[in-house]
C-alpha atoms as a PDB file:
ATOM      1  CA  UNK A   1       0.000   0.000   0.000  1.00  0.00           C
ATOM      2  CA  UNK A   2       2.718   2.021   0.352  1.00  0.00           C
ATOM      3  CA  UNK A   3       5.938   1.890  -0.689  1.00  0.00           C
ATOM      4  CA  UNK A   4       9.273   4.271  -0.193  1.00  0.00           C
ATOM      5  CA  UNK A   5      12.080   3.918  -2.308  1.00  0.00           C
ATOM      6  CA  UNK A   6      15.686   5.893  -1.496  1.00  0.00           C
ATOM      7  CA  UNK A   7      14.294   8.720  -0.003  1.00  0.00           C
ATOM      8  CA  UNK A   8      16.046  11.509   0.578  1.00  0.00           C
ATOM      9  CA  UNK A   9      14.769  15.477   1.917  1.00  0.00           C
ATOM     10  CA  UNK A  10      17.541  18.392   3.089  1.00  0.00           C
ATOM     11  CA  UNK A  11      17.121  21.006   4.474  1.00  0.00           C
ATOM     12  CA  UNK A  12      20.207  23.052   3.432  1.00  0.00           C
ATOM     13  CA  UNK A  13      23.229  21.507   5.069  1.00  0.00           C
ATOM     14  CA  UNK A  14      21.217  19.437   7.222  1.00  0.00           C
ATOM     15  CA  UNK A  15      20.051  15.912   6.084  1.00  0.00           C
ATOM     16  CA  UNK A  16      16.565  15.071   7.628  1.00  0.00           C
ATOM     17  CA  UNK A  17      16.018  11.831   5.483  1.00  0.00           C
ATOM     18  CA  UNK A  18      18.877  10.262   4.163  1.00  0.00           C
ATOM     19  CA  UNK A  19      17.850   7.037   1.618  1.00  0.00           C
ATOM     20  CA  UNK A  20      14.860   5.994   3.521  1.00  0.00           C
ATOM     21  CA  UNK A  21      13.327   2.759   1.787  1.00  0.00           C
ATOM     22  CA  UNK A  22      10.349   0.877   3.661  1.00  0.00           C
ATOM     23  CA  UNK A  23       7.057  -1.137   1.841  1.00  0.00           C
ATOM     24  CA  UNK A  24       4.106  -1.117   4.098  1.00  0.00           C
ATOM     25  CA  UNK A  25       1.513  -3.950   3.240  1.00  0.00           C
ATOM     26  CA  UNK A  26      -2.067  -3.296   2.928  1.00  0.00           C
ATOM     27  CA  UNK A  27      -3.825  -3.947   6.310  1.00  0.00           C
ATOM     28  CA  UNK A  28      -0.699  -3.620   7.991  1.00  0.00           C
ATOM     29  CA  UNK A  29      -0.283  -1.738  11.056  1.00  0.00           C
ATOM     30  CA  UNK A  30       3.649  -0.214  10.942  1.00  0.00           C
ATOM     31  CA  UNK A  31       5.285   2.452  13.457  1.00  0.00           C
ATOM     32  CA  UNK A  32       8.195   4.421  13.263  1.00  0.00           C
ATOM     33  CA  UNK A  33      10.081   5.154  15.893  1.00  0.00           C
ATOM     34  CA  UNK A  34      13.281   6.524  16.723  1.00  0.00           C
ATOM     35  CA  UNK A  35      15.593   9.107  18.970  1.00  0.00           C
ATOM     36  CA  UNK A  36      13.881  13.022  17.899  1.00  0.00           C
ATOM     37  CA  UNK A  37      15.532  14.092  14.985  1.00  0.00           C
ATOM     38  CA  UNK A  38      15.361  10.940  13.536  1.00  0.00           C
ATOM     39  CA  UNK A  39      13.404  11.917  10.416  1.00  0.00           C
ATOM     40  CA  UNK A  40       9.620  10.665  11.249  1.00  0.00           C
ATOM     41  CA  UNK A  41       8.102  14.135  11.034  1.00  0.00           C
ATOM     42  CA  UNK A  42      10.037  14.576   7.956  1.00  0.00           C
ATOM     43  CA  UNK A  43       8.915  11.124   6.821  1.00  0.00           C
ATOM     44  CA  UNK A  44       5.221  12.184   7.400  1.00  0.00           C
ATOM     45  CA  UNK A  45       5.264  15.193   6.089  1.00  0.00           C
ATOM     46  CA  UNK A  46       6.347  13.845   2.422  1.00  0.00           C
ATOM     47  CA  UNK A  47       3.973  11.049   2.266  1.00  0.00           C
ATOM     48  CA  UNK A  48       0.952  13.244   3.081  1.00  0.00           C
ATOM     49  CA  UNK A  49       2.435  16.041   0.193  1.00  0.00           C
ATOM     50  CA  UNK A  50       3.282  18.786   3.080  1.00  0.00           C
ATOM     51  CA  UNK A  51       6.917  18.673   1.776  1.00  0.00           C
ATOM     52  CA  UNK A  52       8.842  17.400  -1.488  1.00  0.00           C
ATOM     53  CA  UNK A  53      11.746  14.850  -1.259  1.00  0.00           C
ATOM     54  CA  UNK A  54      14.553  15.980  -2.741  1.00  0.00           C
ATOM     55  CA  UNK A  55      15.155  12.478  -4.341  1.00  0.00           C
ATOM     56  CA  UNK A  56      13.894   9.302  -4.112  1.00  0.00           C
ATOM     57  CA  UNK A  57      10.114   7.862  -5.287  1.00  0.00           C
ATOM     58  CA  UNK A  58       6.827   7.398  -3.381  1.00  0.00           C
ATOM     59  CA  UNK A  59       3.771   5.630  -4.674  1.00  0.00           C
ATOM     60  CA  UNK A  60       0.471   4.725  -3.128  1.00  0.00           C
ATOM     61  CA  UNK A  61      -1.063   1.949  -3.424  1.00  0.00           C
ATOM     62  CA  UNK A  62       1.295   1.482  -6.597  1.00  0.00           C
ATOM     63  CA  UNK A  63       0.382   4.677  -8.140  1.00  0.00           C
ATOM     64  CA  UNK A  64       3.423   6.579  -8.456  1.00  0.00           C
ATOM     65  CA  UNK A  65       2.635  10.043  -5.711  1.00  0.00           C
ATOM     66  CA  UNK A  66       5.902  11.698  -5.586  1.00  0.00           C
ATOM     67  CA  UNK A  67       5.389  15.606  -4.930  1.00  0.00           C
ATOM     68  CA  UNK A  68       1.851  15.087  -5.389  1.00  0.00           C
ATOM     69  CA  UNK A  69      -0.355  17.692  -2.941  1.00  0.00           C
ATOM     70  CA  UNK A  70      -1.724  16.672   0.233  1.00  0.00           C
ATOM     71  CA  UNK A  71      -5.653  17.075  -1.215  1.00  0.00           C
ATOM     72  CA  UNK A  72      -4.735  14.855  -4.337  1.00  0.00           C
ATOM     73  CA  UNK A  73      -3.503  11.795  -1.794  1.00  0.00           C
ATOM     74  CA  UNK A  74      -6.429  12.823   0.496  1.00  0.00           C
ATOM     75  CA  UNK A  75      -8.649  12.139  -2.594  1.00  0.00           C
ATOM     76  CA  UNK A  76      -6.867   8.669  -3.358  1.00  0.00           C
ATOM     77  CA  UNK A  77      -7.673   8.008   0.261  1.00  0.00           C
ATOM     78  CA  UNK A  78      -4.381   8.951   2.583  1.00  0.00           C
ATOM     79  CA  UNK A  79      -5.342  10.539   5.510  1.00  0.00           C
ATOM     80  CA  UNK A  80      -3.497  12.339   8.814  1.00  0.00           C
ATOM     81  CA  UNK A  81      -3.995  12.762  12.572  1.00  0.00           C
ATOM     82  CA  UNK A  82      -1.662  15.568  13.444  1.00  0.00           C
ATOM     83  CA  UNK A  83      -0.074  15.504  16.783  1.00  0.00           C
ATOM     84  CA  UNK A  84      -0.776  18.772  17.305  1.00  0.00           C
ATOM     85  CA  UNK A  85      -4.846  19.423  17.828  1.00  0.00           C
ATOM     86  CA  UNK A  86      -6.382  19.982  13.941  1.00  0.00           C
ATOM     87  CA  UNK A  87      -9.887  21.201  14.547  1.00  0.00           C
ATOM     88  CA  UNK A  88     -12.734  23.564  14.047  1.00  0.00           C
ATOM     89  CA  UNK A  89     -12.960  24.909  18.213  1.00  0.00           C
ATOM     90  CA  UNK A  90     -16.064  26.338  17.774  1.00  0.00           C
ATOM     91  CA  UNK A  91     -18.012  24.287  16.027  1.00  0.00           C
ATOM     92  CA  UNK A  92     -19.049  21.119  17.457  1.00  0.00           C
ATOM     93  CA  UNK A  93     -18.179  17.832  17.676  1.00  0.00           C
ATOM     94  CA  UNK A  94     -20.719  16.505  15.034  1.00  0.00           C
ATOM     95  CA  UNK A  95     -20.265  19.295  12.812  1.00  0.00           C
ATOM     96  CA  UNK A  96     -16.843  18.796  12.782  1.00  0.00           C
ATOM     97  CA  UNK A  97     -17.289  15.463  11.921  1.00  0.00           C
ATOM     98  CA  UNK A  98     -19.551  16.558   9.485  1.00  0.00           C
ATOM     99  CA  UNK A  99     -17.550  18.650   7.491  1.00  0.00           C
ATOM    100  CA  UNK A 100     -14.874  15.777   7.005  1.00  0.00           C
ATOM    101  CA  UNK A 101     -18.163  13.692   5.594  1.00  0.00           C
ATOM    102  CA  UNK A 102     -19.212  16.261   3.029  1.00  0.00           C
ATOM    103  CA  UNK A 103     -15.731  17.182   2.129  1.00  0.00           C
ATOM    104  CA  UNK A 104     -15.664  13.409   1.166  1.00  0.00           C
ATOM    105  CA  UNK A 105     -18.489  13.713  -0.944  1.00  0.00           C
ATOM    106  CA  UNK A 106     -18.009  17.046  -2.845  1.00  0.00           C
ATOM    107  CA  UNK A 107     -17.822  20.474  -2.809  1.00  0.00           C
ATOM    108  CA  UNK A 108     -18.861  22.004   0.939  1.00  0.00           C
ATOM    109  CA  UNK A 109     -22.604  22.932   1.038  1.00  0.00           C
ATOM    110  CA  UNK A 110     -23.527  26.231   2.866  1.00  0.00           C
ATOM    111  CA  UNK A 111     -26.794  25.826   5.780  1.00  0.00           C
ATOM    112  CA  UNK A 112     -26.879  23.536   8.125  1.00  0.00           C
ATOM    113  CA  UNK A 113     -26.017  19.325   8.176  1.00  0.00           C
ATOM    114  CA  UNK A 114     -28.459  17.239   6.201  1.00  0.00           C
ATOM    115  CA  UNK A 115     -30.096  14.792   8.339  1.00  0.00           C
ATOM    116  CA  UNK A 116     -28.357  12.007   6.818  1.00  0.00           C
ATOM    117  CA  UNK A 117     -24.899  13.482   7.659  1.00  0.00           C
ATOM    118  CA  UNK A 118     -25.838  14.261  10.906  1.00  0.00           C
ATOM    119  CA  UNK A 119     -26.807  10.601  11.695  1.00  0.00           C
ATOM    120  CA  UNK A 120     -23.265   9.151  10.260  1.00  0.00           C
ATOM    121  CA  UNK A 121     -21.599  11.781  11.970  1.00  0.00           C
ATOM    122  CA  UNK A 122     -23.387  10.763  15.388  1.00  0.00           C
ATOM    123  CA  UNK A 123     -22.129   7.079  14.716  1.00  0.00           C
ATOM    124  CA  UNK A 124     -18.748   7.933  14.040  1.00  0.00           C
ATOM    125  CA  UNK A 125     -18.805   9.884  17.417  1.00  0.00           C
ATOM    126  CA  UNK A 126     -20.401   6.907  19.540  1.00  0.00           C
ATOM    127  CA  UNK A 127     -17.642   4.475  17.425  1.00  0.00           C
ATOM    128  CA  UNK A 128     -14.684   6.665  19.219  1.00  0.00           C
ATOM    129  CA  UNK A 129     -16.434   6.637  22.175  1.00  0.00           C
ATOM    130  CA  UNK A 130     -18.444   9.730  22.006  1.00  0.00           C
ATOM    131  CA  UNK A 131     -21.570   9.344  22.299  1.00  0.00           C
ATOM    132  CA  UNK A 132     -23.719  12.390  23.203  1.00  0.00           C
ATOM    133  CA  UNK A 133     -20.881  14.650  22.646  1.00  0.00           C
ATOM    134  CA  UNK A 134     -22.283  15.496  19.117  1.00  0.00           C
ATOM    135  CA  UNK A 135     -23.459  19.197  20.838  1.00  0.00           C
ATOM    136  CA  UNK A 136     -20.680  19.924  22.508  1.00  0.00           C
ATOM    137  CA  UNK A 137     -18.189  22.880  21.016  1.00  0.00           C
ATOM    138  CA  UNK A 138     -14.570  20.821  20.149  1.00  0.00           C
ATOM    139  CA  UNK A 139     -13.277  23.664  22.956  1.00  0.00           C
ATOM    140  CA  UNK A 140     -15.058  22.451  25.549  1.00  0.00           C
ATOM    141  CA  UNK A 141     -13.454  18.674  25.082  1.00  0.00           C
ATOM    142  CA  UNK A 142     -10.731  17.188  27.395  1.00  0.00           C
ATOM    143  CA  UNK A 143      -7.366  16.871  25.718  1.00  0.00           C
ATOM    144  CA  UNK A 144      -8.154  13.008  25.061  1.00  0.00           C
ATOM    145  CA  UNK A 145     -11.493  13.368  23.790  1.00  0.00           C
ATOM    146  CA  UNK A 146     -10.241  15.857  20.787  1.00  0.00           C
ATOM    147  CA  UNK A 147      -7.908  13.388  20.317  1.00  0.00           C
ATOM    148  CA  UNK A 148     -10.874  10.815  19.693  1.00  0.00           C
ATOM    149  CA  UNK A 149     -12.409  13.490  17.457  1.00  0.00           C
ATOM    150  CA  UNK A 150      -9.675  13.559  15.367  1.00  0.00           C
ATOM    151  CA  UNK A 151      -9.949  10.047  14.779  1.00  0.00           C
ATOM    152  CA  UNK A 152     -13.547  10.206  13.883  1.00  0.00           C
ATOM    153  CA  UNK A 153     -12.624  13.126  11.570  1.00  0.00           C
ATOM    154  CA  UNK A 154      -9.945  11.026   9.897  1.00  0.00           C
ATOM    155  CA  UNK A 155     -12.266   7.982   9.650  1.00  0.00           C
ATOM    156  CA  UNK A 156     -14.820  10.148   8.124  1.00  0.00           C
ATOM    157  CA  UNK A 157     -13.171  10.649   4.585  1.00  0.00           C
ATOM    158  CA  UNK A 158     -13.005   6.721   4.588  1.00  0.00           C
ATOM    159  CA  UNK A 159      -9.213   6.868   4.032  1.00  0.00           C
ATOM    160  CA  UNK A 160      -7.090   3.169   2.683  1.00  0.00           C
ATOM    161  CA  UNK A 161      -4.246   4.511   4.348  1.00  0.00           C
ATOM    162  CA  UNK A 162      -3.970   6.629   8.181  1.00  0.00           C
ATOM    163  CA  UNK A 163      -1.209   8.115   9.401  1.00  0.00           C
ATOM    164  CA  UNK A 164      -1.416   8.303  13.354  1.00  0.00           C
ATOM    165  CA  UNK A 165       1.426  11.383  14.064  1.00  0.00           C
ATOM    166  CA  UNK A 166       1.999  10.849  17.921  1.00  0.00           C
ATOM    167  CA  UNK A 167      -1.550   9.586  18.930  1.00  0.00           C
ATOM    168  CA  UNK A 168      -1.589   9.563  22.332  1.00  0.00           C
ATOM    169  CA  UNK A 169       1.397  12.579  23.014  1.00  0.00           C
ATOM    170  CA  UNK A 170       0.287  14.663  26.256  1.00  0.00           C
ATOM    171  CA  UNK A 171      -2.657  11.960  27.702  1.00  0.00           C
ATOM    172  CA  UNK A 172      -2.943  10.810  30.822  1.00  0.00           C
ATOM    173  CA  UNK A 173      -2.699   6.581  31.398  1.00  0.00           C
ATOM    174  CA  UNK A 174      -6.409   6.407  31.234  1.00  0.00           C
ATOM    175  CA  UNK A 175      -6.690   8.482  28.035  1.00  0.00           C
ATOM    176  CA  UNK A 176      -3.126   6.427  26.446  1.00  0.00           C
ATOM    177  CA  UNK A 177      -5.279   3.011  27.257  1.00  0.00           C
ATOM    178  CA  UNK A 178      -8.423   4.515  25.635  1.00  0.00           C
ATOM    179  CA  UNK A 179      -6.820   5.995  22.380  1.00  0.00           C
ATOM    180  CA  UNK A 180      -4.625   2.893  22.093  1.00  0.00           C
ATOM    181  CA  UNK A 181      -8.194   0.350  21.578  1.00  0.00           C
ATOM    182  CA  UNK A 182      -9.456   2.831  19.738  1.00  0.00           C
ATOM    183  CA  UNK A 183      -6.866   2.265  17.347  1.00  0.00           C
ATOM    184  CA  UNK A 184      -6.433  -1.216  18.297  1.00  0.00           C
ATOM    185  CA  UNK A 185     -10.112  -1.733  17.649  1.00  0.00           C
ATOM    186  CA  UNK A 186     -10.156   0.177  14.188  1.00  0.00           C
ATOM    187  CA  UNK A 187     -11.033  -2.503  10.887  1.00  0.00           C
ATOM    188  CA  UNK A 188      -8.078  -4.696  10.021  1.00  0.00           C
ATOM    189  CA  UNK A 189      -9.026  -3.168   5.835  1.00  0.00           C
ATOM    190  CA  UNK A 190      -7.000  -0.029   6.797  1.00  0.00           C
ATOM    191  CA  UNK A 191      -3.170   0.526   6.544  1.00  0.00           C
ATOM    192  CA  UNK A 192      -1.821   2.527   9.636  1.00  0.00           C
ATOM    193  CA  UNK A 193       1.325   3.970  10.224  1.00  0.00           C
ATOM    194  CA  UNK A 194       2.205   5.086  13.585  1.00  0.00           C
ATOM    195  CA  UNK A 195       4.644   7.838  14.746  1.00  0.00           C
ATOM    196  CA  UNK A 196       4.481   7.041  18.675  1.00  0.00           C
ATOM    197  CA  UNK A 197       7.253   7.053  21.755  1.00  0.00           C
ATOM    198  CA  UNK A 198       4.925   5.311  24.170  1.00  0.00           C
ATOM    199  CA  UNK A 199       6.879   2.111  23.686  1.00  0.00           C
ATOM    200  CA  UNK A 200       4.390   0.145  25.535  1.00  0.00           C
ATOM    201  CA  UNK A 201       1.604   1.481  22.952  1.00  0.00           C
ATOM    202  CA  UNK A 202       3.979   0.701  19.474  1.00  0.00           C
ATOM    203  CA  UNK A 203       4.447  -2.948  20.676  1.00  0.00           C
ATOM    204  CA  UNK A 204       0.635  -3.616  21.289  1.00  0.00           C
ATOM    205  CA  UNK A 205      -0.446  -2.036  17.771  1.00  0.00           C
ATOM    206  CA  UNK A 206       2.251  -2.852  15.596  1.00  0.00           C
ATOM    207  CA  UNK A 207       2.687  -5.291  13.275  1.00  0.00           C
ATOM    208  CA  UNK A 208       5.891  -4.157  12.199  1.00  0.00           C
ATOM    209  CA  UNK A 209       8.461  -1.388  13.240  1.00  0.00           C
ATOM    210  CA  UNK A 210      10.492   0.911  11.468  1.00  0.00           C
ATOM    211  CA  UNK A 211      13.516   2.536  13.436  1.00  0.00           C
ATOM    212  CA  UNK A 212      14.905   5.978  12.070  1.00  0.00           C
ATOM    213  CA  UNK A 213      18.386   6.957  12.988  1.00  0.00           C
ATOM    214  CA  UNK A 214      20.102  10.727  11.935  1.00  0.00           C
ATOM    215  CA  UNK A 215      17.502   9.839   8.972  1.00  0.00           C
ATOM    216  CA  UNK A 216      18.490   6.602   7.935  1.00  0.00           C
ATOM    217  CA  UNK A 217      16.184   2.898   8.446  1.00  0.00           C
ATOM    218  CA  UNK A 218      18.483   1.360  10.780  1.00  0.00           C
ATOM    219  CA  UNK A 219      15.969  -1.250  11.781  1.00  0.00           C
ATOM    220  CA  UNK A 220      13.241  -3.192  10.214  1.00  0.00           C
ATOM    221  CA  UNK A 221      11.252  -6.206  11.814  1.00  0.00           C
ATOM    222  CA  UNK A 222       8.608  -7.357  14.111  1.00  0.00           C
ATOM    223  CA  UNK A 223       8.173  -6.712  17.350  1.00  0.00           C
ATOM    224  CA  UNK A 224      10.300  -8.943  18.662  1.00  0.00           C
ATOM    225  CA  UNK A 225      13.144  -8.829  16.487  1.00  0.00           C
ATOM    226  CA  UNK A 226      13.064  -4.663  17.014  1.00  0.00           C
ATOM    227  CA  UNK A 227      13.383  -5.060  20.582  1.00  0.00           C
ATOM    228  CA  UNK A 228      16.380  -7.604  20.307  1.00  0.00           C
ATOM    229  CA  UNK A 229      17.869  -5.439  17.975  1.00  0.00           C
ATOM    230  CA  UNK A 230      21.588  -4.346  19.856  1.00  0.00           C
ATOM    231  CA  UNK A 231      22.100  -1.228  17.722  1.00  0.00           C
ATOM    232  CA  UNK A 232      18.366  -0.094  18.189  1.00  0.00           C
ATOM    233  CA  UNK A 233      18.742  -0.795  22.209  1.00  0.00           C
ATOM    234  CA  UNK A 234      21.742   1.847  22.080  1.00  0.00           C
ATOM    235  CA  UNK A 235      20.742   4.616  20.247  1.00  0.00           C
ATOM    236  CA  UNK A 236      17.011   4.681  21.448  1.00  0.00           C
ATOM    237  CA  UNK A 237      14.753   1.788  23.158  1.00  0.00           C
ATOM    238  CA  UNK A 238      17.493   1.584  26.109  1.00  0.00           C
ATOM    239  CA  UNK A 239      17.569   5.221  26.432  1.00  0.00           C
ATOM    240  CA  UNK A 240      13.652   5.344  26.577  1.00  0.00           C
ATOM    241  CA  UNK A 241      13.548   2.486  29.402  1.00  0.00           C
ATOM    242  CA  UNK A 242      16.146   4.309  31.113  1.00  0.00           C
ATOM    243  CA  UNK A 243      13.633   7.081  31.286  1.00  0.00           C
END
């Protein structure tokens, strides 16, 4: 679903991504990880169109995407949750929701939600559990619940492929638990790749893990192999259990 071939993006002098190559299967569920300044944003950023490499291919589901714009691979069904919050505050929860839904089915109609979009947004709500939270303003949410209704935003353009960018950065434990089956929980159909440096939440999700280094793949197995991985306990899993 997708697949990254000898990717490379500087910045100047500075080499964020340096010959990044990595094939993600459809259905799979992959993180990245890695020490900051590894390259993940970086990595992100390129596959969802926010920035170009400056060599190397990408292609999607294997339609070559390279440099393509972020609303050209959210119409051939890529989509994001930022780690930073990515939402409408004063609108509420179901019309943010909403929005997502009609921007998935064509240009934005001016007047109030049809009925119909009202009642899928309501069900995408209760599915991250939200239920009864379609009234509330997105400003008057906890930190965890926006969280959840970025998910349901995400979900709501009925993306192939999700990019989770640090899913469950600046929760509680209760809220970490909740996000992580949420995810956990999503349908088995969708690709997910997952930035994340809750090391306890990457080895219940993934599949698969990716480990960046100064921009390069240093690392590339399951879980188990990742965490036996000598080079990968010394430049970043030992250093996070130390913390």
């Amino acid at each position: 679903m997708i697949d990254v071939r000898d990717l490379h993006r500087s910045f100047g002098g500075v080499t964020a991504l340096d010959g990044v190559t990595l094939a993600v299967a459809e259905g799979e569920r992959r993180a990245i990880i890695g020490p900051n300044g590894a390259g993940k944003t970086t990595l992100f950023n390129i596959l969802t169109g926010e920035l170009a490499p400056t060599g190397g291919t990408v292609r999607l589901a294997g339609e070559d995407v390279t440099g393509r714009r972020t609303f050209e691979l959210a119409r051939r069904g890529l989509a994001r949750m930022y780690q930073r919050n990515e939402l409408f505050d004063p609108l509420t929860a179901r019309e943010n929701v909403a929005l997502a839904l009609t921007a998935k089915a064509g240009p934005y109609r001016f007047g109030g939600i049809p009925a119909d979009e009202a009642r899928a947004a309501d069900e995408l709500l209760e599915r991250v559990g939200l239920a009864g939270a379609g009234a509330t303003p997105a400003r008057a949410l906890s930190h965890g619940q926006r969280r959840q209704l970025e998910l349901a935003v995400a979900l709501a353009t009925a993306p192939r492929v999700l990019l989770l960018d640090e899913p469950t950065a600046g929760m509680s434990p209760a809220e970490t638990a909740r996000i992580a089956e949420l995810i956990a929980s999503l349908a088995r159909s969708l690709t997910l790749l997952v930035v994340e440096h809750d090391m306890d939440v990457v080895f219940r999700l993934a599949d698969r893990i990716t480990v960046l280094h100064e921009g390069k793949v240093i690392a590339d197995g399951t879980p188990a192999q990742v965490r036996g991985d000598t080079l990968v306990n010394e430049v970043y899993l030992g250093k996070v259990i130390a913390e």
